[in-house]
Protein backbone atom coordinates (compact mmCIF):
# COMPACT_ATOMS: atom_id res chain seq x y z
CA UNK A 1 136.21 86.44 -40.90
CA UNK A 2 137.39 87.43 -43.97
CA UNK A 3 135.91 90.20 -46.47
CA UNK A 4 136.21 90.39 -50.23
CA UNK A 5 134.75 92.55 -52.88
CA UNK A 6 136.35 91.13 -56.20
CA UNK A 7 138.78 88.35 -57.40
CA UNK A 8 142.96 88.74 -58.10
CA UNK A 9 141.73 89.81 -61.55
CA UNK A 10 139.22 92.25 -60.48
CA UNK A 11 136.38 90.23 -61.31
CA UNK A 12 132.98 89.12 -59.29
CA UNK A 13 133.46 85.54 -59.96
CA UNK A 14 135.78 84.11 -57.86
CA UNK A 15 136.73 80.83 -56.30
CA UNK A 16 136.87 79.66 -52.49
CA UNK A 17 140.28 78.49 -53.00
CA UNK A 18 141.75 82.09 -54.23
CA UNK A 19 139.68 83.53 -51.81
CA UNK A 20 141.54 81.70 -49.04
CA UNK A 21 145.16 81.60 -50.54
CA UNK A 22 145.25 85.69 -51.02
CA UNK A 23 144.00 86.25 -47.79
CA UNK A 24 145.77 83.19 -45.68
CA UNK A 25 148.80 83.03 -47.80
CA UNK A 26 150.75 79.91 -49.80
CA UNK A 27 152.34 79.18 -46.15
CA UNK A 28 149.14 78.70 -44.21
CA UNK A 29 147.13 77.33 -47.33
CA UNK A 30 150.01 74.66 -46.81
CA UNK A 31 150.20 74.37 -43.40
CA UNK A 32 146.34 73.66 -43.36
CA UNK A 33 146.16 70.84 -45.88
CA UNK A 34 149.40 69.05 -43.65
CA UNK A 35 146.97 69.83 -41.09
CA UNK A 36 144.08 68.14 -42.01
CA UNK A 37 145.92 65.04 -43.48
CA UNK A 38 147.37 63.91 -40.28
CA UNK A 39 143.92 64.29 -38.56
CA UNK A 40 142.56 61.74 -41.41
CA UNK A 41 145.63 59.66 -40.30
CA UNK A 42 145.75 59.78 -36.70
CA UNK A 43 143.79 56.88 -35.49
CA UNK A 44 143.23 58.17 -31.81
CA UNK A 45 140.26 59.37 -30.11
CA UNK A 46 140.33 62.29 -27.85
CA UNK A 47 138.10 62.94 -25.19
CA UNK A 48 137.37 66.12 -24.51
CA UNK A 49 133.64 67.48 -24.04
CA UNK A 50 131.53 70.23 -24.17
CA UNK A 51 129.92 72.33 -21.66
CA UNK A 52 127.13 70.14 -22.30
CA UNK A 53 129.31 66.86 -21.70
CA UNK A 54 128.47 65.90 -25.26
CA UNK A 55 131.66 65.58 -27.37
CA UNK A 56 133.39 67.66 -30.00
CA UNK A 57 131.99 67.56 -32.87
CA UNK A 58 135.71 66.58 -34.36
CA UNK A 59 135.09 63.49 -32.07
CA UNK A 60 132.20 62.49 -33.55
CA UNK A 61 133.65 61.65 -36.88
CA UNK A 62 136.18 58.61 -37.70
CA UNK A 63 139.60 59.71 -39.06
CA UNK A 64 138.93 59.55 -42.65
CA UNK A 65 136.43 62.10 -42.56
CA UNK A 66 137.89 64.89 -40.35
CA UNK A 67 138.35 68.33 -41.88
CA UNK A 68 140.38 70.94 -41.40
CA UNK A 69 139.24 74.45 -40.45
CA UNK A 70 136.54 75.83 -40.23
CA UNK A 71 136.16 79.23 -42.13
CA UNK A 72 133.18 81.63 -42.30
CA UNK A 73 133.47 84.64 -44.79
CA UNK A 74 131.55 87.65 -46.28
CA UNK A 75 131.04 88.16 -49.55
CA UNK A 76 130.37 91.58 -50.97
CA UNK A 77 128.90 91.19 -54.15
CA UNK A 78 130.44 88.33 -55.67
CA UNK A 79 129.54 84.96 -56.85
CA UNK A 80 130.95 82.03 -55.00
CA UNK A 81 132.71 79.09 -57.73
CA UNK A 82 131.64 75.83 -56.92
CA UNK A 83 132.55 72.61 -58.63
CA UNK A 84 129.56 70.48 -59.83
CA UNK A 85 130.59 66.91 -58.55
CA UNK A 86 131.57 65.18 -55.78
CA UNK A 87 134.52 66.76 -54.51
CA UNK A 88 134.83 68.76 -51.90
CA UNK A 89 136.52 72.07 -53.39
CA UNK A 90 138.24 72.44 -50.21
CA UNK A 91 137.82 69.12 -48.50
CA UNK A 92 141.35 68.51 -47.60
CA UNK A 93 141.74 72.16 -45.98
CA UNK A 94 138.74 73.61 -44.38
CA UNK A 95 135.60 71.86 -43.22
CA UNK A 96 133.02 74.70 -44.30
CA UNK A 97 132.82 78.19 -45.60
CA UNK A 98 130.04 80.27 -44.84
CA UNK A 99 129.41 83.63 -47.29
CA UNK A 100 126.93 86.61 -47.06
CA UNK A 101 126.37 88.75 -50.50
CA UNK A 102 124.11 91.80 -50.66
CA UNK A 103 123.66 95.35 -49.24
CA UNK A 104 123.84 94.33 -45.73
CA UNK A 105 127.76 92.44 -45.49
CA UNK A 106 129.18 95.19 -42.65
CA UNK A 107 131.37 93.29 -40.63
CA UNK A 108 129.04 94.75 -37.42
CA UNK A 109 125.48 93.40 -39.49
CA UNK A 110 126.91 89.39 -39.88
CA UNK A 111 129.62 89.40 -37.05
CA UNK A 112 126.50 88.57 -34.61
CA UNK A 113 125.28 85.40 -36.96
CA UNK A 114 129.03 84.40 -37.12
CA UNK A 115 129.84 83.97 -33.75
CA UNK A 116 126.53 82.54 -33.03
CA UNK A 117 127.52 79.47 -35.46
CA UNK A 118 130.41 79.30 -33.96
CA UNK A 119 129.48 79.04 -30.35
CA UNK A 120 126.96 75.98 -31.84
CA UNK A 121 129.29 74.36 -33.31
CA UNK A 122 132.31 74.71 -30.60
CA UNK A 123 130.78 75.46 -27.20
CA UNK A 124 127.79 73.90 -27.55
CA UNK A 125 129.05 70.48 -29.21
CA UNK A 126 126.54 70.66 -32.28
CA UNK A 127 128.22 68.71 -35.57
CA UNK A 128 125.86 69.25 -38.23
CA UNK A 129 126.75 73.07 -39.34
CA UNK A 130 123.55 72.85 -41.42
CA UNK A 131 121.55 72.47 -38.58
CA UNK A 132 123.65 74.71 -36.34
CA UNK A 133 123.26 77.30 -39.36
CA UNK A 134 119.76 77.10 -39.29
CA UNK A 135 119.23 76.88 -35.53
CA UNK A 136 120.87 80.12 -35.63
CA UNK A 137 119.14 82.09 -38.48
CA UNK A 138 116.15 80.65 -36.87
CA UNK A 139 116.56 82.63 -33.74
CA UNK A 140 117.76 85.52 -35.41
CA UNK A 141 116.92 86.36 -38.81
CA UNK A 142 117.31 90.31 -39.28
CA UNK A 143 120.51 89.74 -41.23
CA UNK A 144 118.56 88.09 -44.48
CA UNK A 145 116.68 91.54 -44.52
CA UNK A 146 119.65 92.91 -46.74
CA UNK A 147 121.39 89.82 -47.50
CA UNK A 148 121.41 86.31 -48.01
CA UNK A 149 123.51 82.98 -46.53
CA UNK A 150 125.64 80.16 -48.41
CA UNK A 151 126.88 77.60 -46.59
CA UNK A 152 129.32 75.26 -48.80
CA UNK A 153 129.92 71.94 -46.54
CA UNK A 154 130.81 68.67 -46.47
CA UNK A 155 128.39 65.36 -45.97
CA UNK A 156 129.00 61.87 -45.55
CA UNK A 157 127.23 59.96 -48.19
CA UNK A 158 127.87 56.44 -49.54
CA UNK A 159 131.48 56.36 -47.06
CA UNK A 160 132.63 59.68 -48.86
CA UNK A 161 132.92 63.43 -48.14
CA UNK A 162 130.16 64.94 -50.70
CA UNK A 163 130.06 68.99 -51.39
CA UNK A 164 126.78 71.00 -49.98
CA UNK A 165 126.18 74.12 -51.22
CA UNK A 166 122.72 75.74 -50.14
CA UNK A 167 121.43 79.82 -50.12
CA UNK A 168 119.38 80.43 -47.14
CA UNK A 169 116.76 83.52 -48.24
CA UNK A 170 114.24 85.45 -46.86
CA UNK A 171 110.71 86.15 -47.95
CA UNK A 172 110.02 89.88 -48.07
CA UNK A 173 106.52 90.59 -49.04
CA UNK A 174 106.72 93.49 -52.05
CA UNK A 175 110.58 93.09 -52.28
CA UNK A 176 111.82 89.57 -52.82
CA UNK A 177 109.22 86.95 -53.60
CA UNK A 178 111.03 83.15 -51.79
CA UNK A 179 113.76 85.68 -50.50
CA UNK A 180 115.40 85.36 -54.17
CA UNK A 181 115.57 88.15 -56.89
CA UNK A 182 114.14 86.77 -60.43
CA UNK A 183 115.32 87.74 -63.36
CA UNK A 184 112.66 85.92 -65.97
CA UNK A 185 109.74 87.19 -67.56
CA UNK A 186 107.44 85.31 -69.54
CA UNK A 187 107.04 87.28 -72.40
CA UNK A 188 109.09 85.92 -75.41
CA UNK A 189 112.22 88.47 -75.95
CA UNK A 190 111.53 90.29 -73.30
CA UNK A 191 115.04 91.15 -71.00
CA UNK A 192 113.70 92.81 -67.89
CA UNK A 193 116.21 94.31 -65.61
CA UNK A 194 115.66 93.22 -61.81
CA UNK A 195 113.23 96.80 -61.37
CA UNK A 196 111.38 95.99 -63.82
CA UNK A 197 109.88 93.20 -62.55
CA UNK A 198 107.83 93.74 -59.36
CA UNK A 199 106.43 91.29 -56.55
CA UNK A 200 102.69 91.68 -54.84
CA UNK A 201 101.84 89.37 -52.22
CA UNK A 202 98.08 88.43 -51.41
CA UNK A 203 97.42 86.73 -48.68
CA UNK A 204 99.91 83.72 -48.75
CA UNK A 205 100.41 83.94 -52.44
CA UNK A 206 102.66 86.04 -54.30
CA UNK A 207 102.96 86.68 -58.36
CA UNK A 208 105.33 88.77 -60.64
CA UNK A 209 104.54 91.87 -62.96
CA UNK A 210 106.92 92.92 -65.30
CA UNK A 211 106.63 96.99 -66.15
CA UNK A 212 108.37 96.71 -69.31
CA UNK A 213 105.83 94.25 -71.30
CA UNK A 214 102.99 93.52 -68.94
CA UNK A 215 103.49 90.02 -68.36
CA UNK A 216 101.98 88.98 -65.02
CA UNK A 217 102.69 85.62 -63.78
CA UNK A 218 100.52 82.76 -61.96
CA UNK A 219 100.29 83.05 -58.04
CA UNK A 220 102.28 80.94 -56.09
CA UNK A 221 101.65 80.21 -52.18
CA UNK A 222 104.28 81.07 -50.04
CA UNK A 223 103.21 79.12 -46.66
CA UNK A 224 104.66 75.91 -48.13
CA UNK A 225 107.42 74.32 -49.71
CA UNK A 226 108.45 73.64 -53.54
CA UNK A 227 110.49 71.75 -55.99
CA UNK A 228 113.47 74.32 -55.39
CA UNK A 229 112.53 76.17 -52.17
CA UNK A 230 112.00 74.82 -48.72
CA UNK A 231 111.56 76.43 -45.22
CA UNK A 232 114.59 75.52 -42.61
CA UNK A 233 111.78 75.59 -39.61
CA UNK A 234 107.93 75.77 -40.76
CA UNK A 235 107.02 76.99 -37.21
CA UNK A 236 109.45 79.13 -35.84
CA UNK A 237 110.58 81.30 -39.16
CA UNK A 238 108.12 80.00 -42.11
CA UNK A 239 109.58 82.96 -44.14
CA UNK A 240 112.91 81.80 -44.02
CA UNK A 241 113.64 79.18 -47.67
CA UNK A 242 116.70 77.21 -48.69
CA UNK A 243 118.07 76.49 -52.20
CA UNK A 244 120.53 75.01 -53.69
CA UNK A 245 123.63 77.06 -55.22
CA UNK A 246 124.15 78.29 -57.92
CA UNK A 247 120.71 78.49 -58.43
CA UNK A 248 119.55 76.49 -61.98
CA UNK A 249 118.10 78.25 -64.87
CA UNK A 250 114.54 76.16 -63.64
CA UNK A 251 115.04 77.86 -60.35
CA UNK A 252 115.07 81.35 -62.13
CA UNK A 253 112.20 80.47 -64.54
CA UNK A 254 110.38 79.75 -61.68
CA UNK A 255 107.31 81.56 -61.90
CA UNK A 256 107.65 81.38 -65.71
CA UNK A 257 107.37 77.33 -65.93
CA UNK A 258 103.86 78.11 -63.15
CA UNK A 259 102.06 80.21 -65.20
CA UNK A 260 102.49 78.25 -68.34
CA UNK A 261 101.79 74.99 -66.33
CA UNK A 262 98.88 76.14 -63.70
CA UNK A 263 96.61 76.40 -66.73
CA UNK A 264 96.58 73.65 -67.46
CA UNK A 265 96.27 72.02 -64.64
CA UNK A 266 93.11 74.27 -63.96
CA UNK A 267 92.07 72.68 -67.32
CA UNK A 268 92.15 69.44 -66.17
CA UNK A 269 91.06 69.92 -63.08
CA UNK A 270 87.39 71.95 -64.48
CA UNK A 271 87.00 68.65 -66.71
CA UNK A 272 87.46 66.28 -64.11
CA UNK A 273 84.90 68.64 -61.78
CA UNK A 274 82.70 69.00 -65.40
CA UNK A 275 82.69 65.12 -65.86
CA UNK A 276 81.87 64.13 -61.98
CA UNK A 277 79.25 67.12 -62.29
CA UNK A 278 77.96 65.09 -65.18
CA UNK A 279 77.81 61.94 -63.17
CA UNK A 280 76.29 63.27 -60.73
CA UNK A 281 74.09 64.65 -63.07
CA UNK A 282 73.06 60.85 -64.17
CA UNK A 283 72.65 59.15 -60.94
CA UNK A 284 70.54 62.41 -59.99
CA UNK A 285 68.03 61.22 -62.75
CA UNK A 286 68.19 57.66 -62.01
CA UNK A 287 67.29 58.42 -58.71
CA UNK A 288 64.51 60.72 -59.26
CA UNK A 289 63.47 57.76 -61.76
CA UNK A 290 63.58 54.76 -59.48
CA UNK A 291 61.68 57.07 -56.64
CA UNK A 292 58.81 57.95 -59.61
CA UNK A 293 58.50 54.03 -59.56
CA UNK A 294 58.28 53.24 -56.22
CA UNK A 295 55.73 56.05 -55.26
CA UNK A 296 53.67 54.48 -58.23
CA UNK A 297 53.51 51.20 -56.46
CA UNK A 298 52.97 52.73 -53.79
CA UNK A 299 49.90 54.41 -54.62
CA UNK A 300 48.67 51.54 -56.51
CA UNK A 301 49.22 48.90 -53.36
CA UNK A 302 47.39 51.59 -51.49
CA UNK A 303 44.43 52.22 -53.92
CA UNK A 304 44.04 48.09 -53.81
CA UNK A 305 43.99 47.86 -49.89
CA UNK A 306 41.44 50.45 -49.08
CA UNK A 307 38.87 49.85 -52.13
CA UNK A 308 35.63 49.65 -51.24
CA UNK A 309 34.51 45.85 -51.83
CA UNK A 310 32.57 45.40 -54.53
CA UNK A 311 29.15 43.24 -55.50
CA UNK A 312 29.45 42.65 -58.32
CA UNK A 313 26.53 40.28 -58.27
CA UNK A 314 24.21 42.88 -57.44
């Protein structure tokens, strides 16, 4: 477990790979990637099994897509560098890194989550660390109180190792709205700083105010997912949402693009209710019309059978 509070340069941007190489050294970062290739290469099968008698989950995988190591980290305010495409930043050295960033990155506040994962993933046989992850956080999710989770893994997709990179976030009613900390008001030139704007919850929907202009966004409901947040487990933690990172600039203008679109989709909505009021409107009167007409003939069949007969010869 390795922690880090700034890059070679001193900086809060900083790549996986530097992280690795000033902590590991050029000798290991070596010795890893020689590592990895000849478990690509090596066309046996071992069988070794868990506790469980399932196997490893290095079994479970043909050659070409076996890893290296796995490495979990913590992240002290700093931004994790990922490439956008298909490479794997790291695929030929480590299998997955996991990062916390936040208040809460103590050694003795993560060290629990981190050797939960791990006894998932080796003792208990599971391969999927995104499930394992979850599974985990699931079970125990005090940690995302002052911090939040990236996992940056590797998937098989299309016969090739494909980069994950997801933020796993909790919802915190009056703190952090989705578990994430938005930056965007609505207000044309307005630059709040992260105080400025506040989160209210209602119920299971939750809006922004910003103090500086006034801006108040559109409620959004928190017991279910959206375009860029979803739970990991909708019964056992439905507070707990994943996203993908970095997050996008739609992802921060979240609640922005909601209040400028809910309007009109209120619009739309009152005309369609307006125009099926206004049917119903119609077929009231036709109704009301066709019953006028039948109690008139009615009345008049009525009036015709119990007549008195009539001499009219008298």
């Amino acid at each position: 477990m390795l922690q880090h509070t700034g890059g070679p340069t001193g900086g809060i941007n900083t790549s996986i790979r530097e992280i690795l190489a000033a902590y590991l050294g050029e000798e290991c970062w070596r010795a890893l990637k020689e590592a990895s290739v000849t478990a690509r290469t090596d066309k046996t099968r071992r069988v070794e099994r868990s506790v469980h008698g399932q196997l490893w989950p290095g079994n479970q995988s043909d050659a070409p897509f076996r890893g290296g190591e796995s490495s979990s980290g913590k992240a002290s305010a700093f931004r994790l560098r990922v490439a956008h495409n298909n490479s794997h930043p790291f695929s030929d050295r480590v299998d997955f890194v996991l990062a916390f960033g936040g208040s809460g990155t103590l050694p003795s506040m993560i060290s629990s989550t981190v050797r939960s994962l791990l006894l998932e993933i080796g003792v208990f046989g599971e391969g999927d660390v995104w499930s394992a992850l979850c599974r985990v956080l699931a079970a125990s999710n005090d940690v995302l109180d002052y911090t939040t989770a990236v996992l940056v893994y590797a998937v098989k997709s299309g016969g090739q190792r494909v980069v994950e990179c997801r933020q796993i976030t909790k919802d915190i009613p009056g703190l952090r709205a989705f578990g994430y900390e938005f930056k965007s008001c609505g207000t044309a030139g307005c630059q709040p700083t992260p105080a400025d704007l506040r989160v209210y919850n209602r119920d299971s929907k939750v809006h922004l105010r910003c103090l500086k202009c006034g801006w108040r966004s559109a409620p959004v409901r928190t017991d279910e997912d959206n375009k860029h947040f979803k739970r990991i487990d909708k019964t056992m933690c439905p507070t707990l949402f994943w996203h993908y990172y970095p997050a996008s600039s739609n992802l921060q203008n979240f609640f922005v693009e909601q209040t400028a679109v809910q309007p009109k989709v209120a619009a739309l909505a009152q005309t369609a209710k307006g125009k099926k009021g206004m049917d119903k409107k119609g077929k009231g009167k036709q109704r009301d019309l066709d019953a006028d007409i039948k109690e008139d003939s009615e009345m008049a069949r009525y009036d015709s059978d119990s007549a008195l007969p009539m001499n009219i010869f008298d």
